[in-house]
C-alpha atoms as a PDB file:
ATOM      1  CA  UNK A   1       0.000   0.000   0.000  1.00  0.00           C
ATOM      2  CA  UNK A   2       1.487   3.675  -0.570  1.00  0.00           C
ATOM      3  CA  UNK A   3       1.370   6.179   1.644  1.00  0.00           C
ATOM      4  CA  UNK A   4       1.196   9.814   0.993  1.00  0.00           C
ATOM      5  CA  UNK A   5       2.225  12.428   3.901  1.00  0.00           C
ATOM      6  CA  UNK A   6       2.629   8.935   6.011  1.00  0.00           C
ATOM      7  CA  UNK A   7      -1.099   8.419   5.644  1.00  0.00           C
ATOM      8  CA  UNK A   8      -1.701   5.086   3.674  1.00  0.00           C
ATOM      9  CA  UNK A   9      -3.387   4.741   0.552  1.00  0.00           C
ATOM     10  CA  UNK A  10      -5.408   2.882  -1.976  1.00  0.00           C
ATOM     11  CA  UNK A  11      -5.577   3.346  -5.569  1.00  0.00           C
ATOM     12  CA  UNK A  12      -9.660   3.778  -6.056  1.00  0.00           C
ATOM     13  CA  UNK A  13     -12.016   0.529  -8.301  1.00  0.00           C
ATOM     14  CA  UNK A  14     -13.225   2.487 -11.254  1.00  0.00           C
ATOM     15  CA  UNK A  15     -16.299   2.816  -9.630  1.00  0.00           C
ATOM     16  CA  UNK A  16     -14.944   4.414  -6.435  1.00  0.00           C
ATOM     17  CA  UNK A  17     -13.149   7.016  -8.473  1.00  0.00           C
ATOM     18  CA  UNK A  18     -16.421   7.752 -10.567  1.00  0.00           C
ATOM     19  CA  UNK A  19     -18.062   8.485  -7.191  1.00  0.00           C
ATOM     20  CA  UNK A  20     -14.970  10.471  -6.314  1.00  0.00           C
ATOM     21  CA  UNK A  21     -15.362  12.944  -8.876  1.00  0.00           C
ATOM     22  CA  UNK A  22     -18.975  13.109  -8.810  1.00  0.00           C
ATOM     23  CA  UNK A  23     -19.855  14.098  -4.795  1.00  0.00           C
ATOM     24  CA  UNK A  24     -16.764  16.145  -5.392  1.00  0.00           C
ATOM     25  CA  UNK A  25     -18.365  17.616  -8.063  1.00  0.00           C
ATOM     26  CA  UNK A  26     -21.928  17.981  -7.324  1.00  0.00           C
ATOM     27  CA  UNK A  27     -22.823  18.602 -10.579  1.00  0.00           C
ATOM     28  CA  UNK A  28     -22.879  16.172 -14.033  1.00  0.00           C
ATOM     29  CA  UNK A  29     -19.252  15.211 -15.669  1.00  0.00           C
ATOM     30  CA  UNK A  30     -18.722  13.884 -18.839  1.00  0.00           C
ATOM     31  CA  UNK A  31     -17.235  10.562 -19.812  1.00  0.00           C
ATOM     32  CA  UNK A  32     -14.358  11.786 -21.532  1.00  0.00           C
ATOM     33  CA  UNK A  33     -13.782  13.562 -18.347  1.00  0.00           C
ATOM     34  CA  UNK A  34     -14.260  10.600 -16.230  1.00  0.00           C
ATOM     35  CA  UNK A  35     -11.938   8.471 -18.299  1.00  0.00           C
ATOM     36  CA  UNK A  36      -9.091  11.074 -18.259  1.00  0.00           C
ATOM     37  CA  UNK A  37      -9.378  10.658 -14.478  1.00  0.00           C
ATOM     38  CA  UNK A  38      -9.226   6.660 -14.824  1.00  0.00           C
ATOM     39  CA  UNK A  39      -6.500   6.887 -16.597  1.00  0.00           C
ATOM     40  CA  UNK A  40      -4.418   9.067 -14.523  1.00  0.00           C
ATOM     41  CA  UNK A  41      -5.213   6.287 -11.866  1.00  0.00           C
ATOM     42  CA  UNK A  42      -4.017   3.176 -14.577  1.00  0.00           C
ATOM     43  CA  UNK A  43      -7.822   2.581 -15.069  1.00  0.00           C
ATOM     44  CA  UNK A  44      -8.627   2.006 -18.419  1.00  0.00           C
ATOM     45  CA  UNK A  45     -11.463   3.407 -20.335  1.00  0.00           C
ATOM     46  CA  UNK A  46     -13.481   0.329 -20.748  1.00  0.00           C
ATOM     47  CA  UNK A  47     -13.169  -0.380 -17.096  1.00  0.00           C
ATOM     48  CA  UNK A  48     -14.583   2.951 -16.607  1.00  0.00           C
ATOM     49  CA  UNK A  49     -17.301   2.689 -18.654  1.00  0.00           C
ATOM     50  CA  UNK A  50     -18.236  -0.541 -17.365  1.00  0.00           C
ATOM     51  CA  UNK A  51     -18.057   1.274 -14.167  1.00  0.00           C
ATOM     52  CA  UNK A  52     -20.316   3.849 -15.226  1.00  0.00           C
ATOM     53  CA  UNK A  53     -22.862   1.221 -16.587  1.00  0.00           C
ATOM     54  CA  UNK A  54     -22.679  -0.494 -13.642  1.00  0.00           C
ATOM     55  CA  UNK A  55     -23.112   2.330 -10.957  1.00  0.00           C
ATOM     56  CA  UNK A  56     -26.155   3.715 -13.000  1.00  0.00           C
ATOM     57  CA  UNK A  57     -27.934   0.475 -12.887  1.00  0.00           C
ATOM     58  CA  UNK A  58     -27.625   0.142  -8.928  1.00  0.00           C
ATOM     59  CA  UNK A  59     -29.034   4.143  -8.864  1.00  0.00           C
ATOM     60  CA  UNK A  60     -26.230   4.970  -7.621  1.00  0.00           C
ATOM     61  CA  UNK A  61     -25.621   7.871 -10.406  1.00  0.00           C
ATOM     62  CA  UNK A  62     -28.196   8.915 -13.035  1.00  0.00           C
ATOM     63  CA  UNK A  63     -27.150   9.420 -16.755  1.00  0.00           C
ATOM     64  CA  UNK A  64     -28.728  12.854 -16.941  1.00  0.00           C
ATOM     65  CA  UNK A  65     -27.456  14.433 -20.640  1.00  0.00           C
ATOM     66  CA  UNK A  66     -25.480  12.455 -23.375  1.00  0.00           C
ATOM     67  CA  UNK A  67     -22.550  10.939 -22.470  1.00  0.00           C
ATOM     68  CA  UNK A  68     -22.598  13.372 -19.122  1.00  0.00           C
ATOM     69  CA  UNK A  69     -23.056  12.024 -15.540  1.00  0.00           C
ATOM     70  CA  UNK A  70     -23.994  13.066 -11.891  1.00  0.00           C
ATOM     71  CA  UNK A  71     -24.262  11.568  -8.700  1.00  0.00           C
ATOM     72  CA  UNK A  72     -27.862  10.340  -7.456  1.00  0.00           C
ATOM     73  CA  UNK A  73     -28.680  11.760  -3.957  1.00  0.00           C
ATOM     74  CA  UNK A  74     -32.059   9.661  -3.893  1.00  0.00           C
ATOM     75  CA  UNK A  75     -30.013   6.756  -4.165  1.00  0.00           C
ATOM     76  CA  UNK A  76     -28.222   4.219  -1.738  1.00  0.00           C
ATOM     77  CA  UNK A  77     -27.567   5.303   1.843  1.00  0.00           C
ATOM     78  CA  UNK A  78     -23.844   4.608   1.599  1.00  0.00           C
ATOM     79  CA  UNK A  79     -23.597   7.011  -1.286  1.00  0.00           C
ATOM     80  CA  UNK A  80     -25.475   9.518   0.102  1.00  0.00           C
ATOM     81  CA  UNK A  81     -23.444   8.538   3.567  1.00  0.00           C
ATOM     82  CA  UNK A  82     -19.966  10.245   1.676  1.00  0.00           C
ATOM     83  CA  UNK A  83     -21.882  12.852   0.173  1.00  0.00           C
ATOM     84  CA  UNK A  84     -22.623  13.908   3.353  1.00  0.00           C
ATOM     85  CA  UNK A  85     -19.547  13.813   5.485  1.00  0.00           C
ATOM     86  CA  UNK A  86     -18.615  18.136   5.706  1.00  0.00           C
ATOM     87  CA  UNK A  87     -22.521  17.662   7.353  1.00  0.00           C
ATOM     88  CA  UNK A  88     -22.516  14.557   9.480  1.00  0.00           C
ATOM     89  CA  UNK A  89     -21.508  16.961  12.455  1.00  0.00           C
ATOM     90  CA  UNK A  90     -25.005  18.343  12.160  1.00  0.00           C
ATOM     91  CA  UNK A  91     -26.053  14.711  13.312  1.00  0.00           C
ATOM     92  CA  UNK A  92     -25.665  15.036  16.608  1.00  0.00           C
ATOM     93  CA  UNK A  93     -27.760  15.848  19.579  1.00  0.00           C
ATOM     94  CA  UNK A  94     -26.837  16.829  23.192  1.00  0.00           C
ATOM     95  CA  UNK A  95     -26.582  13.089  25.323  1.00  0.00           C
ATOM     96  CA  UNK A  96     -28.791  12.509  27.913  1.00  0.00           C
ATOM     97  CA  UNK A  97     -26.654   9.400  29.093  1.00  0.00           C
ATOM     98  CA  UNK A  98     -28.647   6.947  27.266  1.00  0.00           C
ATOM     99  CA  UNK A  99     -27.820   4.264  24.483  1.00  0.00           C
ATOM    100  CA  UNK A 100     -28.655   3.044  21.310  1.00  0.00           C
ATOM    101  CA  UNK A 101     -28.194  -0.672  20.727  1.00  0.00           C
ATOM    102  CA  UNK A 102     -28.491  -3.577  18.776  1.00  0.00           C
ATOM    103  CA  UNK A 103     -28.401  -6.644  19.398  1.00  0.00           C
ATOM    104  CA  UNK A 104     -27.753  -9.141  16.395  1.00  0.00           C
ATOM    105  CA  UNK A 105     -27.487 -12.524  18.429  1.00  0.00           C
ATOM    106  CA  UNK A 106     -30.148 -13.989  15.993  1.00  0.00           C
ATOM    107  CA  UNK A 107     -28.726 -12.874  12.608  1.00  0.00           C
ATOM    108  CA  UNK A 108     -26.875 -15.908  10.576  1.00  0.00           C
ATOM    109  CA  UNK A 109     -24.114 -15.933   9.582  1.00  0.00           C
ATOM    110  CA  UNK A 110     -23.990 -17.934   6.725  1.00  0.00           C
ATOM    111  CA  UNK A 111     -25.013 -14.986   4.159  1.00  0.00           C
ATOM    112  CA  UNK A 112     -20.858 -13.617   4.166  1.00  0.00           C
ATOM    113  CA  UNK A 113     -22.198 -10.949   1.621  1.00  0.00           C
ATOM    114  CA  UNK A 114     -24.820 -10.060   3.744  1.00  0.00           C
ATOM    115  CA  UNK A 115     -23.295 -10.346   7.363  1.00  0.00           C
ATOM    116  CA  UNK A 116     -20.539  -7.534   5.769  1.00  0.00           C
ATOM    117  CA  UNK A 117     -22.969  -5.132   4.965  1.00  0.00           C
ATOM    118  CA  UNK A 118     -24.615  -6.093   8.372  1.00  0.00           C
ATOM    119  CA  UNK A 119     -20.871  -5.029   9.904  1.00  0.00           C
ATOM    120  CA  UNK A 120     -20.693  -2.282   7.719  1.00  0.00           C
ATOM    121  CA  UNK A 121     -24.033  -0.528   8.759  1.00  0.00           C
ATOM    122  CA  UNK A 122     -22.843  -0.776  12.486  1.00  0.00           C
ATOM    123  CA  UNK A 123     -19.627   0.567  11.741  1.00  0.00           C
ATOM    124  CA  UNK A 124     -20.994   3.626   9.761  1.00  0.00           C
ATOM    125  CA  UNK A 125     -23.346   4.292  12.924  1.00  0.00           C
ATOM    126  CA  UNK A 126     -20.252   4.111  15.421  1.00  0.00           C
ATOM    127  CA  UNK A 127     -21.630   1.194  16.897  1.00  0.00           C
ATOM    128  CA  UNK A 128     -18.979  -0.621  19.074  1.00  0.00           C
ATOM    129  CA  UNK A 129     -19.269  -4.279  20.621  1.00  0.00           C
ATOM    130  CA  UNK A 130     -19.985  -4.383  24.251  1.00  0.00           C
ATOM    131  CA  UNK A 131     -20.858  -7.639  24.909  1.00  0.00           C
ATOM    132  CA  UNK A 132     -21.522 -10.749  22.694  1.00  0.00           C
ATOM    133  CA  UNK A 133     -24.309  -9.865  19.846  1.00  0.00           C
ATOM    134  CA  UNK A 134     -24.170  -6.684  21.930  1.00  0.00           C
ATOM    135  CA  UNK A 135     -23.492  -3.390  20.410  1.00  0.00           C
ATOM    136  CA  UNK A 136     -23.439   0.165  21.577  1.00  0.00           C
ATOM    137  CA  UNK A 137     -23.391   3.503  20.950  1.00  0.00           C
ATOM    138  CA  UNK A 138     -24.209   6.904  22.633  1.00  0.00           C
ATOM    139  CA  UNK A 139     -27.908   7.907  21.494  1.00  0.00           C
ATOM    140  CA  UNK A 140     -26.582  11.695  20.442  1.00  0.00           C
ATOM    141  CA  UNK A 141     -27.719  10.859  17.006  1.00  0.00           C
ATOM    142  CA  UNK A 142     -30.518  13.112  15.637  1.00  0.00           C
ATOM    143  CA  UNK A 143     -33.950  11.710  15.508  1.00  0.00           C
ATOM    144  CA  UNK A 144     -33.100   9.286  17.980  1.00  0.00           C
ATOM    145  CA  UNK A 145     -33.445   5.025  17.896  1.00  0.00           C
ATOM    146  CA  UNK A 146     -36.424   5.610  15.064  1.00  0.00           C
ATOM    147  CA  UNK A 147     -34.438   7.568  12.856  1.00  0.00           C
ATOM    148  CA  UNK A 148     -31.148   5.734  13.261  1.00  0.00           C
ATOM    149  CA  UNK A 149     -32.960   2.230  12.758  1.00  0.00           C
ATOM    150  CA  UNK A 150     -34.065   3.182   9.378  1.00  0.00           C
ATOM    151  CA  UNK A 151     -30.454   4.496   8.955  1.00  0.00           C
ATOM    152  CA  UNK A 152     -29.382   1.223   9.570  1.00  0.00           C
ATOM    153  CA  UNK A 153     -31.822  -0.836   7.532  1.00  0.00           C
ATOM    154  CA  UNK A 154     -30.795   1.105   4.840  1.00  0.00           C
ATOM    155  CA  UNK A 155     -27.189   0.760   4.983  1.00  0.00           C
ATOM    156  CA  UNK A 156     -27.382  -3.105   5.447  1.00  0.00           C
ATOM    157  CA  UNK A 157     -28.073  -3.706   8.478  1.00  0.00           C
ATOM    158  CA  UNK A 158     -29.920  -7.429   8.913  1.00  0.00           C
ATOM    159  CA  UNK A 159     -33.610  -7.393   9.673  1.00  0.00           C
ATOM    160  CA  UNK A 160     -33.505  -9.687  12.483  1.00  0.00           C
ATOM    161  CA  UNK A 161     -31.306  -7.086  14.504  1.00  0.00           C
ATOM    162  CA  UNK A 162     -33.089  -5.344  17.507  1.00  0.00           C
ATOM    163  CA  UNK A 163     -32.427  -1.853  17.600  1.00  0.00           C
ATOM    164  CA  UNK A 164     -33.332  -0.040  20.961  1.00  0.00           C
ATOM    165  CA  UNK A 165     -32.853   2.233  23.482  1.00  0.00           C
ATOM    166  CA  UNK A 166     -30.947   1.136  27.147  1.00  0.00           C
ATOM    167  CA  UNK A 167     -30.669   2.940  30.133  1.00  0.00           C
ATOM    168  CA  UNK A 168     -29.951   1.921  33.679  1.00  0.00           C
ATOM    169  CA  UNK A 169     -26.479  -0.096  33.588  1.00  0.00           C
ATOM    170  CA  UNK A 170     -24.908  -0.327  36.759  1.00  0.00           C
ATOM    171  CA  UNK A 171     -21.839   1.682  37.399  1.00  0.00           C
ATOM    172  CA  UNK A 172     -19.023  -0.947  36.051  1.00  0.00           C
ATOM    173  CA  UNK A 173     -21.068  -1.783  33.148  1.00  0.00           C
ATOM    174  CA  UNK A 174     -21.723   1.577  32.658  1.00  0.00           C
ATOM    175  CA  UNK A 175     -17.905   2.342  32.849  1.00  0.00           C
ATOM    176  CA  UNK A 176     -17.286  -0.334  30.482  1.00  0.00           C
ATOM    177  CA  UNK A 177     -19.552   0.870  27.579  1.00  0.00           C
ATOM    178  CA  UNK A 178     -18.033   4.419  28.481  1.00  0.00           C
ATOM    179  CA  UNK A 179     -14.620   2.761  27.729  1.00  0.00           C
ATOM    180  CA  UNK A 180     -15.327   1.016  24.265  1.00  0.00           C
ATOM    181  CA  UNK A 181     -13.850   3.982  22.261  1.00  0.00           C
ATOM    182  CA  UNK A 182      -9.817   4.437  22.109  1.00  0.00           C
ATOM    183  CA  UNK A 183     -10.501   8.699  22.513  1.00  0.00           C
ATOM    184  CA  UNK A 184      -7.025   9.244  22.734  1.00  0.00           C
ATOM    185  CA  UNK A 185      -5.762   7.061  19.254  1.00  0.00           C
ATOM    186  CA  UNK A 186      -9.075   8.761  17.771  1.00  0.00           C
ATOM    187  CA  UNK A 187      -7.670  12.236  19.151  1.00  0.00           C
ATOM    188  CA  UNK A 188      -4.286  11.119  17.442  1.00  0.00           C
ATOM    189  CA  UNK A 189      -5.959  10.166  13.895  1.00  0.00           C
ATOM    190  CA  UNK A 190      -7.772  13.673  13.686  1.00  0.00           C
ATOM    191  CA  UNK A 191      -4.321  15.593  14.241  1.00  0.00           C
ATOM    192  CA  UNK A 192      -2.417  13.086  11.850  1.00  0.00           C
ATOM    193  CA  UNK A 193      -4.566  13.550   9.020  1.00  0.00           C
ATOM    194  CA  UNK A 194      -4.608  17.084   9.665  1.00  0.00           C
ATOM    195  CA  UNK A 195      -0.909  17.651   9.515  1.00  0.00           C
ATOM    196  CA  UNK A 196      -0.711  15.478   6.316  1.00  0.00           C
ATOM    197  CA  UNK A 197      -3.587  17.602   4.853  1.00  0.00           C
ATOM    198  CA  UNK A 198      -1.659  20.502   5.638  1.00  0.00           C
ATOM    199  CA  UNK A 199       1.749  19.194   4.191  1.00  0.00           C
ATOM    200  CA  UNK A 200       0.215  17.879   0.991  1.00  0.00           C
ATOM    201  CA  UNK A 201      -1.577  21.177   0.800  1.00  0.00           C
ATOM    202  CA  UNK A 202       1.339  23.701   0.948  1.00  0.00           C
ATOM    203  CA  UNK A 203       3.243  21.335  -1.744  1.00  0.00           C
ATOM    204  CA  UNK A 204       0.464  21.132  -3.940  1.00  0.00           C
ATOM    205  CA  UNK A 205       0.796  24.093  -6.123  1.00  0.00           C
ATOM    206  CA  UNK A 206       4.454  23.098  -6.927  1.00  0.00           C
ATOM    207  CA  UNK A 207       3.654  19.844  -8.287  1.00  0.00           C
ATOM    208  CA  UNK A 208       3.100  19.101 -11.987  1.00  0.00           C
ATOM    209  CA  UNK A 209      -0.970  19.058 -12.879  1.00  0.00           C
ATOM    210  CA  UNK A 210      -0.934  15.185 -13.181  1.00  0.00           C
ATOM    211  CA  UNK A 211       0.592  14.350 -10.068  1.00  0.00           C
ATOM    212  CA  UNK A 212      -1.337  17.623  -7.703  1.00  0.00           C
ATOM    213  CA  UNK A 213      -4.098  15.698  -9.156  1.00  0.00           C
ATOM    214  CA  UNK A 214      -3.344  12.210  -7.936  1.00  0.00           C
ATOM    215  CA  UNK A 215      -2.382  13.189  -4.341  1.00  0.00           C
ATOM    216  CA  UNK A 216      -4.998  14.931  -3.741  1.00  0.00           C
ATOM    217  CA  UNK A 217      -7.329  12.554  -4.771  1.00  0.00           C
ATOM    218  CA  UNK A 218      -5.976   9.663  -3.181  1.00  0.00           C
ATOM    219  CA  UNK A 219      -5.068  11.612   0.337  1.00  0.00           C
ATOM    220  CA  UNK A 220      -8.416  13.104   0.027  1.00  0.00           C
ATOM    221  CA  UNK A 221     -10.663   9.674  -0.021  1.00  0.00           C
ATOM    222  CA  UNK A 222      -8.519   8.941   2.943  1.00  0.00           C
ATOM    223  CA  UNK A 223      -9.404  10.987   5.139  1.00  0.00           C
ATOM    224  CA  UNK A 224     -12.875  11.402   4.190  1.00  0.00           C
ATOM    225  CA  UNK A 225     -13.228   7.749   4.771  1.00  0.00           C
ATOM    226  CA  UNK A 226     -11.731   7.736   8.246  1.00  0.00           C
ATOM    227  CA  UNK A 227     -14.779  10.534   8.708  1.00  0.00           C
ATOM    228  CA  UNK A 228     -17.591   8.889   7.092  1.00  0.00           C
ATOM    229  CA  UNK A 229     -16.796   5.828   9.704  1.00  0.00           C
ATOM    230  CA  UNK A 230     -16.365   8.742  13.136  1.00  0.00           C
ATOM    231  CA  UNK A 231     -18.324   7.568  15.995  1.00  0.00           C
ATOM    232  CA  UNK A 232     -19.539  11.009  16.473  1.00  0.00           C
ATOM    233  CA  UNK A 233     -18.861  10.979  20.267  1.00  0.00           C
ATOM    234  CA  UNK A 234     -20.380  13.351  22.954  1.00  0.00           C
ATOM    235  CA  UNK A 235     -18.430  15.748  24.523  1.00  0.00           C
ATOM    236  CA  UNK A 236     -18.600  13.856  27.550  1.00  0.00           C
ATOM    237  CA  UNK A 237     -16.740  11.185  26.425  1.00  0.00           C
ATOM    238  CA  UNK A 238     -14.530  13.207  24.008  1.00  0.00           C
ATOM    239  CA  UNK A 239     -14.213  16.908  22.834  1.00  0.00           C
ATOM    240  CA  UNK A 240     -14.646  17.530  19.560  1.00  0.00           C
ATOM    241  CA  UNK A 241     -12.575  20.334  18.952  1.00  0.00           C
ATOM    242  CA  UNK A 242     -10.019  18.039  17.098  1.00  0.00           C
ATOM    243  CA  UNK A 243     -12.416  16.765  14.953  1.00  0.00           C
ATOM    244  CA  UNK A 244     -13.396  20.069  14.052  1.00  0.00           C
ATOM    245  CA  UNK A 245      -9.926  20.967  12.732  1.00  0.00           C
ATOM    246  CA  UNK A 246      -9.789  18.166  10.682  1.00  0.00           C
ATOM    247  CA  UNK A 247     -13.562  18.511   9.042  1.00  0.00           C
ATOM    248  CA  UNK A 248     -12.143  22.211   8.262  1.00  0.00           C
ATOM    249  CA  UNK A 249      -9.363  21.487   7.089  1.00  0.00           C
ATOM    250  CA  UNK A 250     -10.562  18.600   5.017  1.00  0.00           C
ATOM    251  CA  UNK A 251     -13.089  21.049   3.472  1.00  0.00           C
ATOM    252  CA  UNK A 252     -10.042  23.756   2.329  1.00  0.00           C
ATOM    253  CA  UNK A 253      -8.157  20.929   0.991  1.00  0.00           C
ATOM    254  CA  UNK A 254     -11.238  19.550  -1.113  1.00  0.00           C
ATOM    255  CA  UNK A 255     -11.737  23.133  -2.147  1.00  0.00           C
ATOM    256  CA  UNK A 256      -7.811  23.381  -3.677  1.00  0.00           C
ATOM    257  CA  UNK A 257      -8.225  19.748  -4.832  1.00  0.00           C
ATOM    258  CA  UNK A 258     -11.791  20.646  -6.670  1.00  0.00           C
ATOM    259  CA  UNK A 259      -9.642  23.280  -8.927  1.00  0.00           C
ATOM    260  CA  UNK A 260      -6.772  20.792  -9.360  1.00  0.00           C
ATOM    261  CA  UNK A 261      -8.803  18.218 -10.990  1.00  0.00           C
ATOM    262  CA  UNK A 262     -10.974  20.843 -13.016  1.00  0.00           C
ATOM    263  CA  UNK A 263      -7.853  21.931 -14.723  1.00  0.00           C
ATOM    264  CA  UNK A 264      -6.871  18.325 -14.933  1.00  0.00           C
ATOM    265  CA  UNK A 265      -9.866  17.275 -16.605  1.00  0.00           C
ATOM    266  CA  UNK A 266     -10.064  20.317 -18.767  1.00  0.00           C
ATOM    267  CA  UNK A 267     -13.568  21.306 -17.603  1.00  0.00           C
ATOM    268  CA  UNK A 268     -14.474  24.974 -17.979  1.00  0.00           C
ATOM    269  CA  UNK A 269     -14.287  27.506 -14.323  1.00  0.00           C
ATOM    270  CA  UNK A 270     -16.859  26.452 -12.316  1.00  0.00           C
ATOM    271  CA  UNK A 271     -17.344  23.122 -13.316  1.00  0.00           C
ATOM    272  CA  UNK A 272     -16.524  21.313 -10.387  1.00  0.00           C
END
C-alpha cells in the first residue's frame, strides 16, 4: 500500500473514483472527463465505462445528458453517507446518558455478503461491541433510535437485529460501555490527518498538474473515509474540537483539490 504524507493509501475501483469525482463535483461530468481521471489512476477506459454502466444500474448515479453524468442523492444510503460527510456533524444531539443498541445474536451468519454489509451498517453508525451480539453507541444521534434504525436498515443492516434504546447499567457496566472507544488514538488520527492535509496542501501548487491531481485525490478519499466511519462521540466522552480541525481542514483541501482536478480534466471555471 502507498502512503502519501505517512497516511496510507489505496488506488480507487473504477467505480470508487467515478463516485470520487462526482460528490466532489456535485454537478454532471462527462465521460471523456471521467476516463481522463481513470486513466491518470491506470484505469482504463473500458473499465470505466463498465463502471459507469454499472453504478447507473444500482441508482447509484443517473445518466442525466449524453454521455454526461452526476451523482444520485435519492439513491443508496452509503452514497449519500460520503456525500454527506462536511454535514454529518449536524447529526448530533446533546446526550442525555442513554444508548442506542443492537443486538444481532439472531442474525446468521452464513449470508458472508450479507453479514458484511450487516458489519458495515454498524460501523458507519459508530456502533462498538460491548458484549456478545451486543453493540453500543451513545444515542446523540438526531432523531433518535427511530431515525437511526431506518439508517441502519438502509445501509445493510440485517432485519432480524433489535435496535433499541438502554438505560440503567450499573456503574461498572456503565464504565465499560463508556470505555469502548480508544478517545485518545481517535484524538491522534484527527491531528495526523490534519498535519498530512496541511503538508500535501502547501506542496500542492508546486507539483506538476498530473501528479497535484493524484495526491490529492488519493489523500483526500482517505481521510474522508476515516470521517464517514467517526463515531460522532459526545463531549462527555470526548471533545470535539479536534475533529473540528480536521472537518475544516478537510473542506479547504477539497476546495484546492476541486480546482486541481478541473484543470486536470479540462472542464471549464466552475465546473466542479
Amino acid at each position: 500500500m502507498d502512503a502519501i504524507c505517512n497516511v496510507p493509501v489505496e488506488r480507487p475501483t473504477a467505480p470508487d473514483l467515478i463516485l470520487d469525482l462526482l460528490v466532489a463535483n456535485g454537478r454532471v461530468l462527462p465521460v471523456q472527463a471521467l476516463c481522463r481521471a481513470g486513466a491518470l489512476m491506470g484505469i482504463s477506459d473500458a473499465t470505466m465505462r463498465v463502471g459507469l454502466t454499472r453504478l447507473a444500474s444500482q441508482g447509484k448515479i443517473t445518466h442525466s445528458a449524453r454521455g454526461a453524468y452526476g451523482l444520485n442523492r435519492g439513491g443508496p444510503a452509503l452514497a449519500r453517507d460520503i456525500d454527506d460527510w462536511r454535514r454529518k456533524g449536524a447529526q448530533t444531539v446533546a446526550w442525555r446518558g442513554q444508548w442506542l443498541a443492537v443486538q444481532d445474536a439472531g442474525v446468521p451468519r452464513s449470508d458472508k455478503t450479507a453479514w458484511r454489509r450487516h458489519s458495515l451498517a454498524l460501523q458507519l453508525r459508530g456502533l462498538a461491541p460491548f458484549q456478545s451480539g451486543l453493540h453500543l453507541r451513545p444515542d446523540n444521534l438526531r432523531g433518535g433510535v427511530g431515525a437511526v434504525r431506518a439508517q441502519l436498515l438502509e445501509l445493510g443492516l440485517a432485519p432480524q437485529a433489535l435496535v433499541f434504546c438502554l438505560d440503567g447499567l450499573d456503574a461498572q457496566r456503565s464504565a465499560q460501555a463508556h470505555a469502548l472507544w480508544d478517545v485518545a488514538a481517535y484524538r491522534n488520527d484527527y491531528r495526523r490527518l490534519q498535519r498530512a492535509l496541511q503538508e500535501s496542501g502547501q506542496r500542492l501548487p508546486a507539483m506538476g498538474l498530473a501528479a497535484a491531481a493524484r495526491e490529492s485525490l488519493l489523500l483526500g478519499r482517505a481521510v474522508i473515509a476515516y470521517l464517514v466511519r467517526d463515531p460522532l462521540l459526545p463531549p462527555e466522552l470526548m471533545a470535539d474540537d479536534a475533529r473540528t480541525a480536521l472537518v475544516q481542514q478537510m473542506q479547504a483541501y477539497q476546495d484546492a483539490a476541486v480546482r486541481v482536478w478541473r484543470d486536470f480534466m479540462g472542464l471549464p471555471a466552475g465546473a466542479l
